[in-house]
C-alpha atoms as a PDB file:
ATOM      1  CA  UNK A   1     -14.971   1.586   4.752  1.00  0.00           C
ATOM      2  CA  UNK A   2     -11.108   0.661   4.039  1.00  0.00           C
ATOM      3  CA  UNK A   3      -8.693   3.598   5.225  1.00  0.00           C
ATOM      4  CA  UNK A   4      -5.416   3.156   3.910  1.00  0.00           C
ATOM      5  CA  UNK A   5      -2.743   5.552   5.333  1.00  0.00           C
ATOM      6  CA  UNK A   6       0.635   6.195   3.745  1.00  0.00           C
ATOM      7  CA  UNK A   7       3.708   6.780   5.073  1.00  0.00           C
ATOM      8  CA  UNK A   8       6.516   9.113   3.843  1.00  0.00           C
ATOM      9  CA  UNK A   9       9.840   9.972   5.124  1.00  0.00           C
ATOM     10  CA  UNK A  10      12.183  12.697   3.871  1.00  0.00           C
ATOM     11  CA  UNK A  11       9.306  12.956   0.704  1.00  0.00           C
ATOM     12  CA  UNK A  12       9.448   9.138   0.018  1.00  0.00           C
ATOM     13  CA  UNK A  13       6.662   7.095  -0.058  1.00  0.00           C
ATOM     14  CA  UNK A  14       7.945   3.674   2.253  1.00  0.00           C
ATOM     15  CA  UNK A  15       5.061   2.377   4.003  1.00  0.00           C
ATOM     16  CA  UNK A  16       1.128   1.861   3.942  1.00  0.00           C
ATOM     17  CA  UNK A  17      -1.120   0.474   6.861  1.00  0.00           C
ATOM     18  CA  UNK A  18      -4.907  -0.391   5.597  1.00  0.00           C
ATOM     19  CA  UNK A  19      -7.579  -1.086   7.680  1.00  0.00           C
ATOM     20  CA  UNK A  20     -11.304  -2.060   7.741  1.00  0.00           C
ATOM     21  CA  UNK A  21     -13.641  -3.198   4.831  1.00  0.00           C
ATOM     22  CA  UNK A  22     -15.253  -1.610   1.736  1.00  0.00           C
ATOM     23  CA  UNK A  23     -18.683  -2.495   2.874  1.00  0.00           C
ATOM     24  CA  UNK A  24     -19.079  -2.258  -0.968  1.00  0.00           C
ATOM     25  CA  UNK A  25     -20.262  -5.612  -1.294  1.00  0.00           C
ATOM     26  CA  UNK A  26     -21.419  -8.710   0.999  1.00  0.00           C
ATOM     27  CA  UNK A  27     -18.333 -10.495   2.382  1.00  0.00           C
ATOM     28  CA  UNK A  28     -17.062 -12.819  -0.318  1.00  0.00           C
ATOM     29  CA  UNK A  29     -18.498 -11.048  -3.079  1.00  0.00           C
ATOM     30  CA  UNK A  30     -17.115  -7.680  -2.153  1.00  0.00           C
ATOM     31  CA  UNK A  31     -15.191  -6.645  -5.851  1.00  0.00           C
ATOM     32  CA  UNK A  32     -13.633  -3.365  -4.337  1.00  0.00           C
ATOM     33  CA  UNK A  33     -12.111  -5.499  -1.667  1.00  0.00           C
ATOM     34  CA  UNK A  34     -11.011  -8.368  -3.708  1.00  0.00           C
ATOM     35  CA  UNK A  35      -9.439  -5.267  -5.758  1.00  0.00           C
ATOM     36  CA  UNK A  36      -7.388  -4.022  -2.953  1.00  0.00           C
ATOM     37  CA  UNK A  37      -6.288  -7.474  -1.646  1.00  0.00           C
ATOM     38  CA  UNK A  38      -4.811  -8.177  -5.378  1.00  0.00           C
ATOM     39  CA  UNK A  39      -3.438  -4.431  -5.178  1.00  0.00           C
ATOM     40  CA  UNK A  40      -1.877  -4.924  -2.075  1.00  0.00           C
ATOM     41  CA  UNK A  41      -0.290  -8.263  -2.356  1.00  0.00           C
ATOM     42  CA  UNK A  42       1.259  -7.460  -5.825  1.00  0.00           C
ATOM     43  CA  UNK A  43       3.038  -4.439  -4.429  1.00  0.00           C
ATOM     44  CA  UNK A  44       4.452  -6.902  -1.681  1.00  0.00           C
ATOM     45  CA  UNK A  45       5.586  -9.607  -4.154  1.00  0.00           C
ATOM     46  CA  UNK A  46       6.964  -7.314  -6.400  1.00  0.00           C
ATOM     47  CA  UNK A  47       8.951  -5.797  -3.641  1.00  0.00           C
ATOM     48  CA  UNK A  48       9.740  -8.993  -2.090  1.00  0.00           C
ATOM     49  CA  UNK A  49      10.931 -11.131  -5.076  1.00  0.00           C
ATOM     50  CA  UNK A  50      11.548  -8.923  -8.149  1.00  0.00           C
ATOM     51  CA  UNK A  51      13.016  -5.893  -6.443  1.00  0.00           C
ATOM     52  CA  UNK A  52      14.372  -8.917  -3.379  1.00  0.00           C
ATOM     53  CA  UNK A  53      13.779  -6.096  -1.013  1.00  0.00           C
ATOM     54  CA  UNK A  54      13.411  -6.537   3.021  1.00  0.00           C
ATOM     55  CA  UNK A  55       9.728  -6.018   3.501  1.00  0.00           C
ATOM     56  CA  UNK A  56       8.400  -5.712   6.751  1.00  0.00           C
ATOM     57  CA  UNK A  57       4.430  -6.800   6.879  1.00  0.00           C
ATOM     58  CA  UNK A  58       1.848  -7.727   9.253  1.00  0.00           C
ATOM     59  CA  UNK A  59      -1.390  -8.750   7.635  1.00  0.00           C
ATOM     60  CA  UNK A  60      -4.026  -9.758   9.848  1.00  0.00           C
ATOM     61  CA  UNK A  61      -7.050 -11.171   8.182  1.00  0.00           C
ATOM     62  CA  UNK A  62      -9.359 -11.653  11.114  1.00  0.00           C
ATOM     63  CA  UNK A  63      -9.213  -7.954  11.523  1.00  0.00           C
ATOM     64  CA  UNK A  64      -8.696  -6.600   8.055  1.00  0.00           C
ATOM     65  CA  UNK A  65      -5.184  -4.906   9.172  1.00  0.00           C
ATOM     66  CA  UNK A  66      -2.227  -4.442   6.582  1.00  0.00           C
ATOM     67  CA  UNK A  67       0.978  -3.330   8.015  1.00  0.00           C
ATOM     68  CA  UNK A  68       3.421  -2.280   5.318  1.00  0.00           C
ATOM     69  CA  UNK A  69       7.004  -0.768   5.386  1.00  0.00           C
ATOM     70  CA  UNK A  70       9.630  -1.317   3.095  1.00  0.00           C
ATOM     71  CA  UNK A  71      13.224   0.994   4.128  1.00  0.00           C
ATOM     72  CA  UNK A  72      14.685   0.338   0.568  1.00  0.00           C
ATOM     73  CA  UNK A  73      12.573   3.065  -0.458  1.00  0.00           C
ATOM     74  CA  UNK A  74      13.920   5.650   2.087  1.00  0.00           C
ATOM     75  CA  UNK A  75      17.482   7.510   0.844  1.00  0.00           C
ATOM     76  CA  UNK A  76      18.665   7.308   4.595  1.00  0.00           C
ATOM     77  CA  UNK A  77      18.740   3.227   3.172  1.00  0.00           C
ATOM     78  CA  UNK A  78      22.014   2.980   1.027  1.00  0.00           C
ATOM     79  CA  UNK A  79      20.226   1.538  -2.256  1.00  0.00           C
ATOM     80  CA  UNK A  80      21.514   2.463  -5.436  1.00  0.00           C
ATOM     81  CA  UNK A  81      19.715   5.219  -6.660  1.00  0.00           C
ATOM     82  CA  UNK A  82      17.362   3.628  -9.543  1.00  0.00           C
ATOM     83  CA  UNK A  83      16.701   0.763  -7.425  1.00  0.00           C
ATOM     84  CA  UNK A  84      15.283   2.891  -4.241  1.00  0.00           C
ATOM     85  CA  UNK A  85      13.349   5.103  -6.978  1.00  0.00           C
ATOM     86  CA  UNK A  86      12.294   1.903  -8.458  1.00  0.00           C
ATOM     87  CA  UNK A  87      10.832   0.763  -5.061  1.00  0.00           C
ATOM     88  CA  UNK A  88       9.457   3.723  -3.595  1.00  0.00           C
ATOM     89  CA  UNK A  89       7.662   4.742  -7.130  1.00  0.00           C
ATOM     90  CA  UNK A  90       6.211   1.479  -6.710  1.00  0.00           C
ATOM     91  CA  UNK A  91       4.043   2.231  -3.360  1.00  0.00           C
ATOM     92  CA  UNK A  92       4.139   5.655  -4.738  1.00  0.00           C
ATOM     93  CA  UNK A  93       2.115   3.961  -8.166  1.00  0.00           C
ATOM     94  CA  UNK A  94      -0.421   2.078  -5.497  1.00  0.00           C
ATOM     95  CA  UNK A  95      -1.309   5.415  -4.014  1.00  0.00           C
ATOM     96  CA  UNK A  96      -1.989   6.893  -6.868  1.00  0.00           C
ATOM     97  CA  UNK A  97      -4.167   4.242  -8.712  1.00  0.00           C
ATOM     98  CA  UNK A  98      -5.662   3.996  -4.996  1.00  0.00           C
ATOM     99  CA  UNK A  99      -6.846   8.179  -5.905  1.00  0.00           C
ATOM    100  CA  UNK A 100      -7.664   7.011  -9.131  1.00  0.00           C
ATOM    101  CA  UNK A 101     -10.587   4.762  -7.345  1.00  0.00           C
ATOM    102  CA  UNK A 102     -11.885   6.998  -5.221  1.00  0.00           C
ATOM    103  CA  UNK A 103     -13.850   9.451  -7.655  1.00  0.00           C
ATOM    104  CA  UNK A 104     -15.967   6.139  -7.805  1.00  0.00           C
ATOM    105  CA  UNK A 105     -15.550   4.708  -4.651  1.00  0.00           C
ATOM    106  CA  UNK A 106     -15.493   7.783  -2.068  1.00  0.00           C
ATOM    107  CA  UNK A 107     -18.457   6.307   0.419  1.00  0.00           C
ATOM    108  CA  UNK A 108     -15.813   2.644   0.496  1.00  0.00           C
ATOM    109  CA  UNK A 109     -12.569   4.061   0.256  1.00  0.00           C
ATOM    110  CA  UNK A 110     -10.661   6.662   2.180  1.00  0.00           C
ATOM    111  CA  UNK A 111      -7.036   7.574   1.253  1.00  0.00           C
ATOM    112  CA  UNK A 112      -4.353   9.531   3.387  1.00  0.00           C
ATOM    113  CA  UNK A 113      -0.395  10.646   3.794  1.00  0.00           C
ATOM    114  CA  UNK A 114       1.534  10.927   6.527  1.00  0.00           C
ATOM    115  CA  UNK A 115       4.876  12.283   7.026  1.00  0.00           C
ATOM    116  CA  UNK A 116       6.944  10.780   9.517  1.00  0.00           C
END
């Protein structure tokens, strides 16, 4: 199973951390996983070269870990106001597609918040 855990601060959405596998599929042909990978590295390139935010990431493949925290979507950061709403809707939009997939995908996929 994949848990992926995000993390708000102040009511902003600014961080995930994902861990494990879906199990959904044998390794290499696993089409929930491969979904989440693609997931997970648009939100990063989007936040990294259209929004040219500082992105902090750890991704460590060997152990199916995804660290994610990006402070341009925190209002403690000093962005203009449309771009940190523009950043943090963005993880916020990954969370909720991520709810989207579990109706289908409960037994593969768990999903969690936590406020820091």
């Amino acid at each position: 199973m994949t848990k992926i855990v995000f993390v708000k601060r102040d009511g902003a959405f600014w961080g995930f951390d994902e861990h494990g596998h879906t199990g959904y599929g044998e390794s290499g042909d696993d089409v929930l996983c491969a979904a989440l990978s693609a997931m997970t590295m648009l939100i990063l390139n989007t936040l990294e070269i259209s929004y040219a935010a500082d992105v902090d990431y750890k991704i460590d493949e060997s152990g199916t870990e995804i660290s994610v925290r990006c402070r341009a979507a925190l209002p403690e950061s000093g962005e203009d106001e449309t771009r940190r709403f523009a950043v943090e809707g963005l993880i916020k939009g990954y969370y909720y597609q991520l709810n989207d997939l579990l109706e289908e995908y409960y037994d593969y996929l768990d999903v969690d918040v936590i406020e820091e």
